[in-house]
C-alpha atoms as a PDB file:
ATOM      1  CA  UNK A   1      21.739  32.764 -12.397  1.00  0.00           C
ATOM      2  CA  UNK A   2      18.210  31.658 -12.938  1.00  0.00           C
ATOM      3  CA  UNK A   3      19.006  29.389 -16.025  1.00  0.00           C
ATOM      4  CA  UNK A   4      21.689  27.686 -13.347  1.00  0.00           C
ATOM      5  CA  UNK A   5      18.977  27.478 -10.855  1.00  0.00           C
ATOM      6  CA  UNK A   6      16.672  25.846 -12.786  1.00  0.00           C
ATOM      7  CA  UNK A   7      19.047  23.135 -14.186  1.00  0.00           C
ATOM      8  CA  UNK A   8      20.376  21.954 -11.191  1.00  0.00           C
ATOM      9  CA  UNK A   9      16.757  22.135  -9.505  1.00  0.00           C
ATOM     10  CA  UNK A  10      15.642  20.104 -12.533  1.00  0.00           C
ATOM     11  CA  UNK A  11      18.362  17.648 -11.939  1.00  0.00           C
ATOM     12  CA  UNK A  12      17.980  17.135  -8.255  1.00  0.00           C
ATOM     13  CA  UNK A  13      14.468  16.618  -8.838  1.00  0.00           C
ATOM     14  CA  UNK A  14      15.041  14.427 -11.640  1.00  0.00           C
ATOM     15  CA  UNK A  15      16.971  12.267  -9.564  1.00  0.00           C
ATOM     16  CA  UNK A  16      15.003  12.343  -6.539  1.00  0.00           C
ATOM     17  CA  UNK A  17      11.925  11.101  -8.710  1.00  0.00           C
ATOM     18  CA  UNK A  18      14.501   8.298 -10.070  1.00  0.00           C
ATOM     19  CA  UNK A  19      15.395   7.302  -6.688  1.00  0.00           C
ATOM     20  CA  UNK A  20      11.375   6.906  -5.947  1.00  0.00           C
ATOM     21  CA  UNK A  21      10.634   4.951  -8.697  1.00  0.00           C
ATOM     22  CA  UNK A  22      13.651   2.928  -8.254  1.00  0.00           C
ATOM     23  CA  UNK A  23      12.298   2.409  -4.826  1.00  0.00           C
ATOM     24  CA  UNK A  24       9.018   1.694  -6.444  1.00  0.00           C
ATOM     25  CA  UNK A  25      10.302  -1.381  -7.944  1.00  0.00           C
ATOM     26  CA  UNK A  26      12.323  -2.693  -5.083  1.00  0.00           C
ATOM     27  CA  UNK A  27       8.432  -2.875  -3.651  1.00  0.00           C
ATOM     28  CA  UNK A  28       6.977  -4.391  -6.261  1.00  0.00           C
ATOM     29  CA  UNK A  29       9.296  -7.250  -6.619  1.00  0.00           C
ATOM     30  CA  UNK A  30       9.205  -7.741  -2.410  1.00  0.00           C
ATOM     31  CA  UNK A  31       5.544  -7.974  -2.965  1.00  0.00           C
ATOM     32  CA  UNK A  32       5.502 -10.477  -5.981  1.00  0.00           C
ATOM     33  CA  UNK A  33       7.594 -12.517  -4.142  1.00  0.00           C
ATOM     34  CA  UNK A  34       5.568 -12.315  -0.730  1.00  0.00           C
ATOM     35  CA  UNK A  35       2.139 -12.839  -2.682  1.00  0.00           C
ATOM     36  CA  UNK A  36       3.765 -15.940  -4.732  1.00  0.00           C
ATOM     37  CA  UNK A  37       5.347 -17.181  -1.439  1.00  0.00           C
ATOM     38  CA  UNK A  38       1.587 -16.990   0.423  1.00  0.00           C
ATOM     39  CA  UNK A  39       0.069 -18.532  -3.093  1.00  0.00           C
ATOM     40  CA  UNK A  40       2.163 -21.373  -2.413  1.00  0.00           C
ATOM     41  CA  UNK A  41       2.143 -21.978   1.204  1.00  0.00           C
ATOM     42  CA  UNK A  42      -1.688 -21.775   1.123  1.00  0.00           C
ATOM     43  CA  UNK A  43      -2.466 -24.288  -1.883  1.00  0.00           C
ATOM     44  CA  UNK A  44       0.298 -26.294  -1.973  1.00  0.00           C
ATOM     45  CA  UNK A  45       1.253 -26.774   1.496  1.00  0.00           C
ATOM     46  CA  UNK A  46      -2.063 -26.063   2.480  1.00  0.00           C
ATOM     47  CA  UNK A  47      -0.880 -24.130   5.770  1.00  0.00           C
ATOM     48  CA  UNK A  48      -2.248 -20.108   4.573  1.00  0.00           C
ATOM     49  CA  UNK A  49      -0.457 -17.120   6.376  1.00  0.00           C
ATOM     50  CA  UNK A  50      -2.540 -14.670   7.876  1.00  0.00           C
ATOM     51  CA  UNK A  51       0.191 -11.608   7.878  1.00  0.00           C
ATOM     52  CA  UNK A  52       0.820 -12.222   3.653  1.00  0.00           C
ATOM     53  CA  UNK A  53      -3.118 -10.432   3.014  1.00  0.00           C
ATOM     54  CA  UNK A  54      -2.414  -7.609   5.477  1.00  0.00           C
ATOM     55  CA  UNK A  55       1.288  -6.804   4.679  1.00  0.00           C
ATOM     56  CA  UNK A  56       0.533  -7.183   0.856  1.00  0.00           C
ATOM     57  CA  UNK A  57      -2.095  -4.416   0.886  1.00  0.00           C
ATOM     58  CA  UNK A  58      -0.895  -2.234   3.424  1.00  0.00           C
ATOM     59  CA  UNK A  59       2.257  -1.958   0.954  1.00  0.00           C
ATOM     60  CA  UNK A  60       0.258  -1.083  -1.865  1.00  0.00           C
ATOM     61  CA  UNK A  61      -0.438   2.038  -0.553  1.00  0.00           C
ATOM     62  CA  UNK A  62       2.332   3.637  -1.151  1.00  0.00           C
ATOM     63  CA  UNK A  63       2.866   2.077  -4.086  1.00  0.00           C
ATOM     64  CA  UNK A  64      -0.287   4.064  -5.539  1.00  0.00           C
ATOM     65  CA  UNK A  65       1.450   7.320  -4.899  1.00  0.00           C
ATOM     66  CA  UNK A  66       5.216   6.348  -6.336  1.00  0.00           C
ATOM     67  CA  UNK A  67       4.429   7.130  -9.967  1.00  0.00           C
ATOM     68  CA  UNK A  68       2.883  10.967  -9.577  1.00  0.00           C
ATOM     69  CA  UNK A  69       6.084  12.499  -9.366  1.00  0.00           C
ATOM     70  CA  UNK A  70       7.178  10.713 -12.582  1.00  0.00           C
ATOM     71  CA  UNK A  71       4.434  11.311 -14.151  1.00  0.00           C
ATOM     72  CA  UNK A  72       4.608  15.284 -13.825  1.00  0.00           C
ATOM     73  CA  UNK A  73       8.209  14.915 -14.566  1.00  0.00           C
ATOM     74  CA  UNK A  74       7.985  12.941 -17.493  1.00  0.00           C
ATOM     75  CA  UNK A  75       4.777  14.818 -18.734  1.00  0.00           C
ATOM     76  CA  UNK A  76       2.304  11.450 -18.511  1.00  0.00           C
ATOM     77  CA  UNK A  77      -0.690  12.661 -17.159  1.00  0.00           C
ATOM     78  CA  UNK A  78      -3.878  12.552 -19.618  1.00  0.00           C
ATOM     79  CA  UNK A  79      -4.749  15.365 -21.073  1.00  0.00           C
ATOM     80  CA  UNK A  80      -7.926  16.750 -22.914  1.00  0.00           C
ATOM     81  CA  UNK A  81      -6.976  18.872 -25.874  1.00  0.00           C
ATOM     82  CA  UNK A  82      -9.899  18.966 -27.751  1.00  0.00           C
ATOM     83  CA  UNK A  83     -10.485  22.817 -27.221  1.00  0.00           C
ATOM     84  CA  UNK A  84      -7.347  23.840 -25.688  1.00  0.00           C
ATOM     85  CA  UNK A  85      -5.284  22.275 -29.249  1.00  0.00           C
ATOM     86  CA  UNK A  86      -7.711  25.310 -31.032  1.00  0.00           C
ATOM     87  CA  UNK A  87      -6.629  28.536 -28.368  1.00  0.00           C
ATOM     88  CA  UNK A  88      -3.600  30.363 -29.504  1.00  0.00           C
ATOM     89  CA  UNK A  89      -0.367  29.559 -27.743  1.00  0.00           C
ATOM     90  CA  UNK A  90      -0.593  32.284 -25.195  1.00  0.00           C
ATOM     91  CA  UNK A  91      -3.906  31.429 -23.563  1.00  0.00           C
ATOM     92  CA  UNK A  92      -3.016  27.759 -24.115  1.00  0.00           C
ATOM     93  CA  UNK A  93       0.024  29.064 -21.880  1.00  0.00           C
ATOM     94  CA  UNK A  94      -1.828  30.038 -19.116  1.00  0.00           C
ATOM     95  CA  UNK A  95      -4.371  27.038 -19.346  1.00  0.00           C
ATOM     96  CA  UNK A  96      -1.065  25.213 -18.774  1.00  0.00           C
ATOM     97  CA  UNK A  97      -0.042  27.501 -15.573  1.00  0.00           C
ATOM     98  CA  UNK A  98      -3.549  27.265 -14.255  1.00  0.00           C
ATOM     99  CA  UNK A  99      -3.069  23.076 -14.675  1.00  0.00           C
ATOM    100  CA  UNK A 100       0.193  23.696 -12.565  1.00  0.00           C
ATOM    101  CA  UNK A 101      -1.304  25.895  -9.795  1.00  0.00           C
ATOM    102  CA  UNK A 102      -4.045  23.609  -9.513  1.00  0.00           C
ATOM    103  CA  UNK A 103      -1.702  20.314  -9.290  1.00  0.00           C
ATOM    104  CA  UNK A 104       1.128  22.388  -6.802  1.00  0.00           C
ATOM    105  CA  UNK A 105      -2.541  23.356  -4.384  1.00  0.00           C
ATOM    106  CA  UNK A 106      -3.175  19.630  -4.516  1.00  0.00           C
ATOM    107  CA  UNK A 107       0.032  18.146  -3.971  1.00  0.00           C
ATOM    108  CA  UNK A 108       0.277  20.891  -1.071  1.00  0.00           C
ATOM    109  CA  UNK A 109      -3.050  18.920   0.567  1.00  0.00           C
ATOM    110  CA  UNK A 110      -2.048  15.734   0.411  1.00  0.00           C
ATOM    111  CA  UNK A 111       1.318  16.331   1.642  1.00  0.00           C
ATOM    112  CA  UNK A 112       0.485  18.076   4.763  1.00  0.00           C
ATOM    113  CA  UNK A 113      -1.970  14.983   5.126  1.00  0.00           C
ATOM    114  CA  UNK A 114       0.588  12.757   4.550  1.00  0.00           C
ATOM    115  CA  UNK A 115       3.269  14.046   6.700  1.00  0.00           C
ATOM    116  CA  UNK A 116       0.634  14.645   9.891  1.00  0.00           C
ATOM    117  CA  UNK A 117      -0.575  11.367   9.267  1.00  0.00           C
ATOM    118  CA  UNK A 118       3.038  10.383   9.733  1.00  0.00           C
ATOM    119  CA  UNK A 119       3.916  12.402  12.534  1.00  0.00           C
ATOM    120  CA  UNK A 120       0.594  11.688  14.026  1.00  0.00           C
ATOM    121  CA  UNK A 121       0.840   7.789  13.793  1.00  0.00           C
ATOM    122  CA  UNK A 122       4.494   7.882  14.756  1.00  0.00           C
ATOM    123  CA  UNK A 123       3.901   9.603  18.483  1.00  0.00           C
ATOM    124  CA  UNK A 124       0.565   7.565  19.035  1.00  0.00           C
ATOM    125  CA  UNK A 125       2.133   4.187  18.412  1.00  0.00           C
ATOM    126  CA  UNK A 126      -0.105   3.111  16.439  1.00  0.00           C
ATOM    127  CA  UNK A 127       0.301  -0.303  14.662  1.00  0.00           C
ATOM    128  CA  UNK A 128      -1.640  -2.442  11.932  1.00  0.00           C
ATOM    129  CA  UNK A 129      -4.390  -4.811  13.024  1.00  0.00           C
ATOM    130  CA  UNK A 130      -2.555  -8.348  12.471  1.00  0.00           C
ATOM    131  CA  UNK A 131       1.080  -7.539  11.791  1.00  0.00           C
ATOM    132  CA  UNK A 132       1.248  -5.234  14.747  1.00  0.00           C
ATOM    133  CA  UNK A 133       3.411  -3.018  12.638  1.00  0.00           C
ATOM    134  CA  UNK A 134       4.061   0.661  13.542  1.00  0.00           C
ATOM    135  CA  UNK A 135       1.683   2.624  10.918  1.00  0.00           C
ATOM    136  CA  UNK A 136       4.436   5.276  10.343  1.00  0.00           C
ATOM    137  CA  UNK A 137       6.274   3.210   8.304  1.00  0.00           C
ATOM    138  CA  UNK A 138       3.727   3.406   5.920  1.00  0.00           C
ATOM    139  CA  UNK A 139       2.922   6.871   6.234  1.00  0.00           C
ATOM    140  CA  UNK A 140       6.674   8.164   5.799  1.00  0.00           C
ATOM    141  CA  UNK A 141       6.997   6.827   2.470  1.00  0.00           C
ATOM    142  CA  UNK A 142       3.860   8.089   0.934  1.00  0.00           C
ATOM    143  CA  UNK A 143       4.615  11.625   2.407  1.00  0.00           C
ATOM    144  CA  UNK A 144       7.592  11.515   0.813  1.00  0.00           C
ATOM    145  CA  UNK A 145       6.352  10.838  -2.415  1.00  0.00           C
ATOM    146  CA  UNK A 146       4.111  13.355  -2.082  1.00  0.00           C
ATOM    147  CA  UNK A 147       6.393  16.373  -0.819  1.00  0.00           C
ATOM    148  CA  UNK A 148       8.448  15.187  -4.517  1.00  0.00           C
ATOM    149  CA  UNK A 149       5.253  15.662  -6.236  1.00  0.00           C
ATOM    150  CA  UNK A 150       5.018  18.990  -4.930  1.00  0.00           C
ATOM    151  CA  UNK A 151       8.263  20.578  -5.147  1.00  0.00           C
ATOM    152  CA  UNK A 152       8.425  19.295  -8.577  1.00  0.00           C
ATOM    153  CA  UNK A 153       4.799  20.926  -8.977  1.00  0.00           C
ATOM    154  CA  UNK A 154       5.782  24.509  -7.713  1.00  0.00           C
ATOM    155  CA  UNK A 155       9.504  24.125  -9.742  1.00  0.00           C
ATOM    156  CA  UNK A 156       7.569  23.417 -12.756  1.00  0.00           C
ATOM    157  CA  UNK A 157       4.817  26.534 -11.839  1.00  0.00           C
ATOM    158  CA  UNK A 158       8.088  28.357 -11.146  1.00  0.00           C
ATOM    159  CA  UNK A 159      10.049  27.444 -14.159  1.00  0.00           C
ATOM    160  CA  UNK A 160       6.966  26.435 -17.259  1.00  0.00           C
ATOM    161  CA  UNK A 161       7.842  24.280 -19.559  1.00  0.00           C
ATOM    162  CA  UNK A 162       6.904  25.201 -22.759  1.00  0.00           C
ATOM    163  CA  UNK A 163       3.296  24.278 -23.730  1.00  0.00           C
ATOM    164  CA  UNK A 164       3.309  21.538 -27.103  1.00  0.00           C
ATOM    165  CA  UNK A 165       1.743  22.230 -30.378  1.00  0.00           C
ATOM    166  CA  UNK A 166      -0.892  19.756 -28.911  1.00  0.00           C
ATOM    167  CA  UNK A 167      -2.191  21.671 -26.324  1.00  0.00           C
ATOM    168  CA  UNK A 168       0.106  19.626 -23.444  1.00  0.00           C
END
């Protein structure tokens, strides 16, 4: 029953953080295109856009947060091994849980931050400085990303993966 679990909580979270990162890219090409598009308009028909600067870095936010859930899935952080390569594999075991814990108490921050900010920003209205753009739009995304980050955190504290001959 627990073996079962664990797969299909691995897969839906696999595929959640593939939908994010999929996501991910949609953004980044919409914003390639946008900052190209205000790159042109500005120099060549000398006519800038206002909205481009704005919209452009308000979308980067979430963009910063799309890849931690990938990362933890995928294993990508950095890691220091320099001492914890020479600790036998048990205590390099619970080095590893501790690095869990302490990721799953951090993701569990920032996501209730990022889901009151959204809740908060949605029922006060409030909207961007020049685009006049409802702020929750932002918000939703990035708590989202962040709740993924988390779950896969606390499945990963629940369920270890086995720590690598490197220390990892």
């Amino acid at each position: 029953m627990s073996q079962a679990l664990e797969t299909a909580a691995f897969r839906w979270l696999s595929r959640a953080v593939s939908a994010l990162i999929v996501l991910g890219g949609i953004l980044i090409l919409v914003e390639s295109f946008w900052i190209t598009w205000g790159v042109f308009i500005r120099y060549v028909l000398r006519s800038p856009d206002s909205m481009i600067t704005e919209a452009t870095a308000l979308l980067l936010v979430p963009l910063a947060f799309v890849g931690m859930a990938h990362a933890l899935n995928d294993d990508a952080f950095p890691k220091v091994t320099l001492l914890v390569e020479k600790f036998p594999e048990r205590i390099r075991s619970v080095i590893h849980l501790f690095n869990m814990a302490l990721m799953f108490l951090i993701g569990i921050f920032f996501s209730m931050v990022g889901v009151s900010a959204a809740f908060r920003t949605y029922n006060a209205g409030n909207t961007t400085d020049i685009l006049e753009w409802s702020e929750w739009i932002f918000w939703v995304p990035i708590a989202i990303f962040f709740v993924v980050f988390t779950i896969l955190a606390l499945s990963l504290l629940i369920f270890p993966r086995r720590p690598t001959q490197d220390g990892a």
